[in-house]
C-alpha atoms as a PDB file:
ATOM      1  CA  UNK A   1       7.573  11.370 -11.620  1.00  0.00           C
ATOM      2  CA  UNK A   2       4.321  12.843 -12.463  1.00  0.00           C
ATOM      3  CA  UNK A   3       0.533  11.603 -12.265  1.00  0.00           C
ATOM      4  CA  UNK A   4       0.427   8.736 -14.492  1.00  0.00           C
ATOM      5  CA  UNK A   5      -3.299   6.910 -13.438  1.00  0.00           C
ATOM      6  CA  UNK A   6      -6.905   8.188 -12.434  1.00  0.00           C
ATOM      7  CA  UNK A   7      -5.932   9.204  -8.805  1.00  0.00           C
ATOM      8  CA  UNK A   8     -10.022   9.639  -8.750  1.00  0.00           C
ATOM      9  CA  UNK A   9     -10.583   5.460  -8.911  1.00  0.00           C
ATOM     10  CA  UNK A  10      -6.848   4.726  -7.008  1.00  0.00           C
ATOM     11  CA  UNK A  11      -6.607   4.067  -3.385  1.00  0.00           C
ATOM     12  CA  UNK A  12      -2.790   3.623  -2.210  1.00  0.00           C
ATOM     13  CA  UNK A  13      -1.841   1.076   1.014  1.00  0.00           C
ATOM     14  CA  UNK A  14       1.043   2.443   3.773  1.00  0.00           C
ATOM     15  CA  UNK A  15       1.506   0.605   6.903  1.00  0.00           C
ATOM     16  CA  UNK A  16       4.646  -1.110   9.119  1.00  0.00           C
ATOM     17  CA  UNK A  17       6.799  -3.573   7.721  1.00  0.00           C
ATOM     18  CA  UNK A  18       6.486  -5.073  11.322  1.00  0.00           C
ATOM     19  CA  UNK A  19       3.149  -5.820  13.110  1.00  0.00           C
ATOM     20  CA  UNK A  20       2.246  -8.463  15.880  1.00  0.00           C
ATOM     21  CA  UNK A  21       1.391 -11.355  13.874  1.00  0.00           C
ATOM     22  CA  UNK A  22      -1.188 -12.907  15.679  1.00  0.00           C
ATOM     23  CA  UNK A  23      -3.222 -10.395  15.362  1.00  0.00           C
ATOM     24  CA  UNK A  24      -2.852 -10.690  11.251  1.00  0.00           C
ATOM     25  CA  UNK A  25      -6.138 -12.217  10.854  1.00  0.00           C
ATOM     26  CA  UNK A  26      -8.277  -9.333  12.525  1.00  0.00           C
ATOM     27  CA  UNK A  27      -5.649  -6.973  10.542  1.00  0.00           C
ATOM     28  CA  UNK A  28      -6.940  -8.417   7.223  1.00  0.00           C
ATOM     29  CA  UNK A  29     -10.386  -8.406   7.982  1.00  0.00           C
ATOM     30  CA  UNK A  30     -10.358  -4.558   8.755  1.00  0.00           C
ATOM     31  CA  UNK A  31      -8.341  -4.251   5.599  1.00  0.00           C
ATOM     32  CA  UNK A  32     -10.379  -6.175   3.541  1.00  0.00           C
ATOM     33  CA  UNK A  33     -13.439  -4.866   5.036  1.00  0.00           C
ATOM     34  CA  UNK A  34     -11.776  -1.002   3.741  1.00  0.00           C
ATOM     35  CA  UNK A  35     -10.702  -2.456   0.324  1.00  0.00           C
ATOM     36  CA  UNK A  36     -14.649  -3.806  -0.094  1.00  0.00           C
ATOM     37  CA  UNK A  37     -15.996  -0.267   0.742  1.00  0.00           C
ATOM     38  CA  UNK A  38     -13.611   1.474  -0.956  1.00  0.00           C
ATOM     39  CA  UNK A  39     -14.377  -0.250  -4.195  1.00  0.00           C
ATOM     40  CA  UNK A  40     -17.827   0.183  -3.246  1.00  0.00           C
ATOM     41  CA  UNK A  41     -17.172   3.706  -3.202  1.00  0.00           C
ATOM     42  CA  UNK A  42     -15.746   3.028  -6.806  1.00  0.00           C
ATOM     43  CA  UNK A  43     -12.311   2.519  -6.089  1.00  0.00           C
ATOM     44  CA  UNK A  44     -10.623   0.013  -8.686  1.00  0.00           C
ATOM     45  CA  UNK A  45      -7.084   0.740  -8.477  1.00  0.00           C
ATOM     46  CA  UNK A  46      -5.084   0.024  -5.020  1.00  0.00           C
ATOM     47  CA  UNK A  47      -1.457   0.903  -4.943  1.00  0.00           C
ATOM     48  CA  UNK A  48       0.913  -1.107  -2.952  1.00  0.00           C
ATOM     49  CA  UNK A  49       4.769  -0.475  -2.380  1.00  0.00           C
ATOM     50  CA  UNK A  50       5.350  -4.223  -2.229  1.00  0.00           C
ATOM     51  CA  UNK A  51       7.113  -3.464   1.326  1.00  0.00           C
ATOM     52  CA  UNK A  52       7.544  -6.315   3.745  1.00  0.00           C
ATOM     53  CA  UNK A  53       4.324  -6.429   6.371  1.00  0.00           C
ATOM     54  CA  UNK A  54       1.678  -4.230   5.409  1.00  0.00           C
ATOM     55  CA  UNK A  55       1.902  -3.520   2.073  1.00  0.00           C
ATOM     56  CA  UNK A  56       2.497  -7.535   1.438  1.00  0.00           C
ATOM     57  CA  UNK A  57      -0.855  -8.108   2.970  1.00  0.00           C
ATOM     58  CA  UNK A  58      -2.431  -5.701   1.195  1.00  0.00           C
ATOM     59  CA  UNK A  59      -1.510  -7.012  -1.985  1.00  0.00           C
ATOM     60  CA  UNK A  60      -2.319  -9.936  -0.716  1.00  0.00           C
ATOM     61  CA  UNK A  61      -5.687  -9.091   0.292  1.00  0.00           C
ATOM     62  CA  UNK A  62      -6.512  -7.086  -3.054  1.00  0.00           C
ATOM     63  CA  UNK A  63      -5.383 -10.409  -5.440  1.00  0.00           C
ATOM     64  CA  UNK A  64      -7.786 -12.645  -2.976  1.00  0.00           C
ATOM     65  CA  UNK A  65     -10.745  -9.791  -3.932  1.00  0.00           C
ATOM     66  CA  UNK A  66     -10.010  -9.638  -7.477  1.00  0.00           C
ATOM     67  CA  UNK A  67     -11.618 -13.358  -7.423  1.00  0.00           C
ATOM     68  CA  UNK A  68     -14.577 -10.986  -6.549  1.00  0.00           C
ATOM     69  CA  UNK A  69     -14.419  -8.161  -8.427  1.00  0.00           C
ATOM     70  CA  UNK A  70     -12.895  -9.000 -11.458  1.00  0.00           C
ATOM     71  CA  UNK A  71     -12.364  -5.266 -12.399  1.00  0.00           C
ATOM     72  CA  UNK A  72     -10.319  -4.653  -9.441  1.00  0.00           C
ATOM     73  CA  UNK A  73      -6.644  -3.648  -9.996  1.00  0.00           C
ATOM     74  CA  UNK A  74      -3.262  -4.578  -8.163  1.00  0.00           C
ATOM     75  CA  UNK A  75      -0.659  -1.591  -8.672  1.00  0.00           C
ATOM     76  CA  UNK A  76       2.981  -2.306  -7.735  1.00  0.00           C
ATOM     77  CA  UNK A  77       5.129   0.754  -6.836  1.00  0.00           C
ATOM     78  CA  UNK A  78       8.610  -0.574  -6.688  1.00  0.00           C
ATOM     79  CA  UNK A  79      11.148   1.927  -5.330  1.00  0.00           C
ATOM     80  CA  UNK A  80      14.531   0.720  -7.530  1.00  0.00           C
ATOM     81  CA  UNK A  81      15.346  -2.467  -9.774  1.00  0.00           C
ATOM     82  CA  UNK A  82      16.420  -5.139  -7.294  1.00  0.00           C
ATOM     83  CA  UNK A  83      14.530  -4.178  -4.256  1.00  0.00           C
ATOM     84  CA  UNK A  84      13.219  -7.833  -3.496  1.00  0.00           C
ATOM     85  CA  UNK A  85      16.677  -8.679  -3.367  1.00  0.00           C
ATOM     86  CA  UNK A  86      16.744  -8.088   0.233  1.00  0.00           C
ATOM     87  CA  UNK A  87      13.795  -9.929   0.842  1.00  0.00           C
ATOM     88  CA  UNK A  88      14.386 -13.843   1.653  1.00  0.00           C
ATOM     89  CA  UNK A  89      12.356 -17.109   2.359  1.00  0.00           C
ATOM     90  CA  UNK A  90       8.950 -17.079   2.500  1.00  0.00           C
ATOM     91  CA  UNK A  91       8.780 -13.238   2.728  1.00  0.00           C
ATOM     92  CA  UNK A  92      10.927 -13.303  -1.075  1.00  0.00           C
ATOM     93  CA  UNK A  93       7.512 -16.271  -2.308  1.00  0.00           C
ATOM     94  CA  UNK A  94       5.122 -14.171  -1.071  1.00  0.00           C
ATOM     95  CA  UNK A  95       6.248 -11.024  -3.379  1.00  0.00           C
ATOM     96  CA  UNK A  96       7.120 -12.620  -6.098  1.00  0.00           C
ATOM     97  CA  UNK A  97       3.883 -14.494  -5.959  1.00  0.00           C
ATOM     98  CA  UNK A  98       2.227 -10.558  -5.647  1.00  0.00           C
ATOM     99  CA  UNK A  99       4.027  -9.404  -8.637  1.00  0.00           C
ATOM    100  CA  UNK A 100       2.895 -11.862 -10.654  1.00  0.00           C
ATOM    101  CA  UNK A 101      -0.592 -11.024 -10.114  1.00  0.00           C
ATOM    102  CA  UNK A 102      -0.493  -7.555 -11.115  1.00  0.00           C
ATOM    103  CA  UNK A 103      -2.084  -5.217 -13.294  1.00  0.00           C
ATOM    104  CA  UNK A 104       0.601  -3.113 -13.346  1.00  0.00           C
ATOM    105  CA  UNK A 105       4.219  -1.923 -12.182  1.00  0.00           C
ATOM    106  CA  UNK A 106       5.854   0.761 -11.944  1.00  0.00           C
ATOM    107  CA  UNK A 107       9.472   0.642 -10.995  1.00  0.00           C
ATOM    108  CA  UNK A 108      10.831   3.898  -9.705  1.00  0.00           C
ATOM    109  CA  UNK A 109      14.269   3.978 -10.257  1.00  0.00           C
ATOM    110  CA  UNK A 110      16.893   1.516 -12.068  1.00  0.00           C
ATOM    111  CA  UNK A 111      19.322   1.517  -8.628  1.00  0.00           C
ATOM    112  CA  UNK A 112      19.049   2.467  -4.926  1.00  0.00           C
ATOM    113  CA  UNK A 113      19.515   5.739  -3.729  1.00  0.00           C
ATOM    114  CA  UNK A 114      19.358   7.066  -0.546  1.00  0.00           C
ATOM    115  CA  UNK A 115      15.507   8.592  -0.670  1.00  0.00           C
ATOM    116  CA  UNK A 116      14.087   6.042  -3.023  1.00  0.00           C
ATOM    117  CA  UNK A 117      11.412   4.759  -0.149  1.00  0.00           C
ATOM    118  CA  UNK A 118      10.209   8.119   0.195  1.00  0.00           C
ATOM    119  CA  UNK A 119      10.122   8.991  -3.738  1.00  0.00           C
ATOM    120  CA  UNK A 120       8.394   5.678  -4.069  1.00  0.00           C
ATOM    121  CA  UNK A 121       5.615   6.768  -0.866  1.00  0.00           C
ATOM    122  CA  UNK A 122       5.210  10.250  -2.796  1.00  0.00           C
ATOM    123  CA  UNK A 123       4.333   8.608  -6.203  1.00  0.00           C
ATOM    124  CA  UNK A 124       1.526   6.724  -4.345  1.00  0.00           C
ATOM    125  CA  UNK A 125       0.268   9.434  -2.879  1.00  0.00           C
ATOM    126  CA  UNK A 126      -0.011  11.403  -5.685  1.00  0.00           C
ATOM    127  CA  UNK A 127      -1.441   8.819  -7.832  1.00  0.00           C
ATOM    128  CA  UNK A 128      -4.462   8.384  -5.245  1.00  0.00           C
ATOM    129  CA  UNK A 129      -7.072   9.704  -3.853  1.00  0.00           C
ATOM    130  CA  UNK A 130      -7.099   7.667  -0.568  1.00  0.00           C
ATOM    131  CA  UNK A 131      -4.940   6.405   1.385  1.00  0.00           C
ATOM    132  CA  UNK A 132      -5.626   3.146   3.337  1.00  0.00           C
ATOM    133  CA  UNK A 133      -2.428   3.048   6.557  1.00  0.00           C
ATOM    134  CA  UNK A 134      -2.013   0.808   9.295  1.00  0.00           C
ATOM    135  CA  UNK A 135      -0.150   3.073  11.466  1.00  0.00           C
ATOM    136  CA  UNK A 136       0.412   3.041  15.306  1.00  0.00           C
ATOM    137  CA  UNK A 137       0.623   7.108  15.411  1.00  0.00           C
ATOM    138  CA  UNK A 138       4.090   7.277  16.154  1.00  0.00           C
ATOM    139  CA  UNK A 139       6.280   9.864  14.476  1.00  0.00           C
ATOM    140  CA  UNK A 140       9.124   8.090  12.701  1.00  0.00           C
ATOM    141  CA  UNK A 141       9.082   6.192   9.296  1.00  0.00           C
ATOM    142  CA  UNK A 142       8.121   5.963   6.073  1.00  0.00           C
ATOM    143  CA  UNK A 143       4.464   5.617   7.235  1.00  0.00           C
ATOM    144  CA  UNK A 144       4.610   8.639   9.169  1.00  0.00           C
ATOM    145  CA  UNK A 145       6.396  10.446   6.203  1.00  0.00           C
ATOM    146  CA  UNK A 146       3.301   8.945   3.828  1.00  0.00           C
ATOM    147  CA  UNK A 147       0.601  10.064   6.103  1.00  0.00           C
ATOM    148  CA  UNK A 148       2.081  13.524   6.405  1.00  0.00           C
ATOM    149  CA  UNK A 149       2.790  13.529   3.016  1.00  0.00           C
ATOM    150  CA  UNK A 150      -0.504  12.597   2.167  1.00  0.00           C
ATOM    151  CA  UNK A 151      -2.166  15.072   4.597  1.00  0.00           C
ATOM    152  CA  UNK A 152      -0.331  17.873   3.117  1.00  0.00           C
ATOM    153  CA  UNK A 153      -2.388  16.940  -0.101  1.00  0.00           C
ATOM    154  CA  UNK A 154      -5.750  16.031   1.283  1.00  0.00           C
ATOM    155  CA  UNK A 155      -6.040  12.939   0.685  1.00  0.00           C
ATOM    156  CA  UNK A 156      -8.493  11.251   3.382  1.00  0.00           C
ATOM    157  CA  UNK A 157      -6.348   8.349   5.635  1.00  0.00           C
ATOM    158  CA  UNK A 158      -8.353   5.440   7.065  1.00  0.00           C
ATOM    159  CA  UNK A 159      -6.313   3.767   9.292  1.00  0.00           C
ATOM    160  CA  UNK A 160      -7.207   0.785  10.444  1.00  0.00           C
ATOM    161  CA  UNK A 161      -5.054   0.754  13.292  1.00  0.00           C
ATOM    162  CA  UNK A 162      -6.719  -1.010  16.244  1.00  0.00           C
ATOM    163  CA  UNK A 163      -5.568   0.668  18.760  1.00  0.00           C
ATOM    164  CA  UNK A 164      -6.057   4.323  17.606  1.00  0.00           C
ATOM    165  CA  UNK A 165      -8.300   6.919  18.116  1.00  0.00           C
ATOM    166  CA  UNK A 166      -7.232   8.663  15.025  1.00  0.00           C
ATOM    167  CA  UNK A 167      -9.195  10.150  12.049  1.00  0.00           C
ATOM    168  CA  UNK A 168      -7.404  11.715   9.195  1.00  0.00           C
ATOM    169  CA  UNK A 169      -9.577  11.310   6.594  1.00  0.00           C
END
């Protein structure tokens, strides 16, 4: 699929679908600490792939600063029809209660297939000019693919990691 929004104004979220969650609340102050700057910076679109973890409190975090700045945008990139199938309980609330609060969605394919994830991290990427990770810097994943991906293309990575040393933007 090709470049459908202004990459110029669109940020796009990666991170693990798994992250020690008592350390969520110093996670979402770093990311919403990024999302502030970045839509100081004159960011108004942020792209999330709706993935368990990261990309759930990302949306999360964007819908809570849209009370803020009303011009601010929530972007669902949703690899096939169905994918929240496989979600369940409070993880299955949580994303519906995301998709209802977006701007937009775009939903990548009508059925599964075997590289959808990655097809689905590639349209982000190319529909941004940022990319915001939370990525522990080890190489395996679809993070890893998305911040290699998105390296190959120079987009600038802040990773809010806390435990890394690494810059890629």
């Amino acid at each position: 699929m090709k470049e459908i929004l202004d990459k110029t104004i669109t940020a796009a979220f990666t991170g693990h679908r798994r992250f020690d969650y008592r350390q969520k609340d110093a996670i979402k102050s770093r990311l919403r600490a990024t999302v502030i700057e970045s839509y100081e910076q004159g960011y108004r679109n942020f792209i999330s792939g709706f993935a368990q973890g990261f990309d759930l409190l990302a949306a999360e975090c964007v819908v809570e600063l849209k009370a803020l700045y009303p011009d601010m945008k929530l972007i669902a990139a949703i690899p096939y029809t169905g994918h929240s199938s496989f979600l369940f309980g409070y993880t299955r609330q949580r994303y519906n209660h995301m998709i209802a609060h977006c701007d937009k969605t775009f939903t990548l394919s009508d059925h599964y297939f075997d590289r959808c994830f990655l097809a689905r991290d590639e349209f982000m990427v190319r529909n941004s000019s940022r990319l915001i990770a939370f990525f522990d810097g080890r190489n395996r994943g679809g993070t890893f693919y998305t911040i290699k991906y998105a390296r190959h293309r120079n987009i600038p990575i802040y990773n809010i990691y806390p435990q890394t040393t690494m810059n890629y933007g």
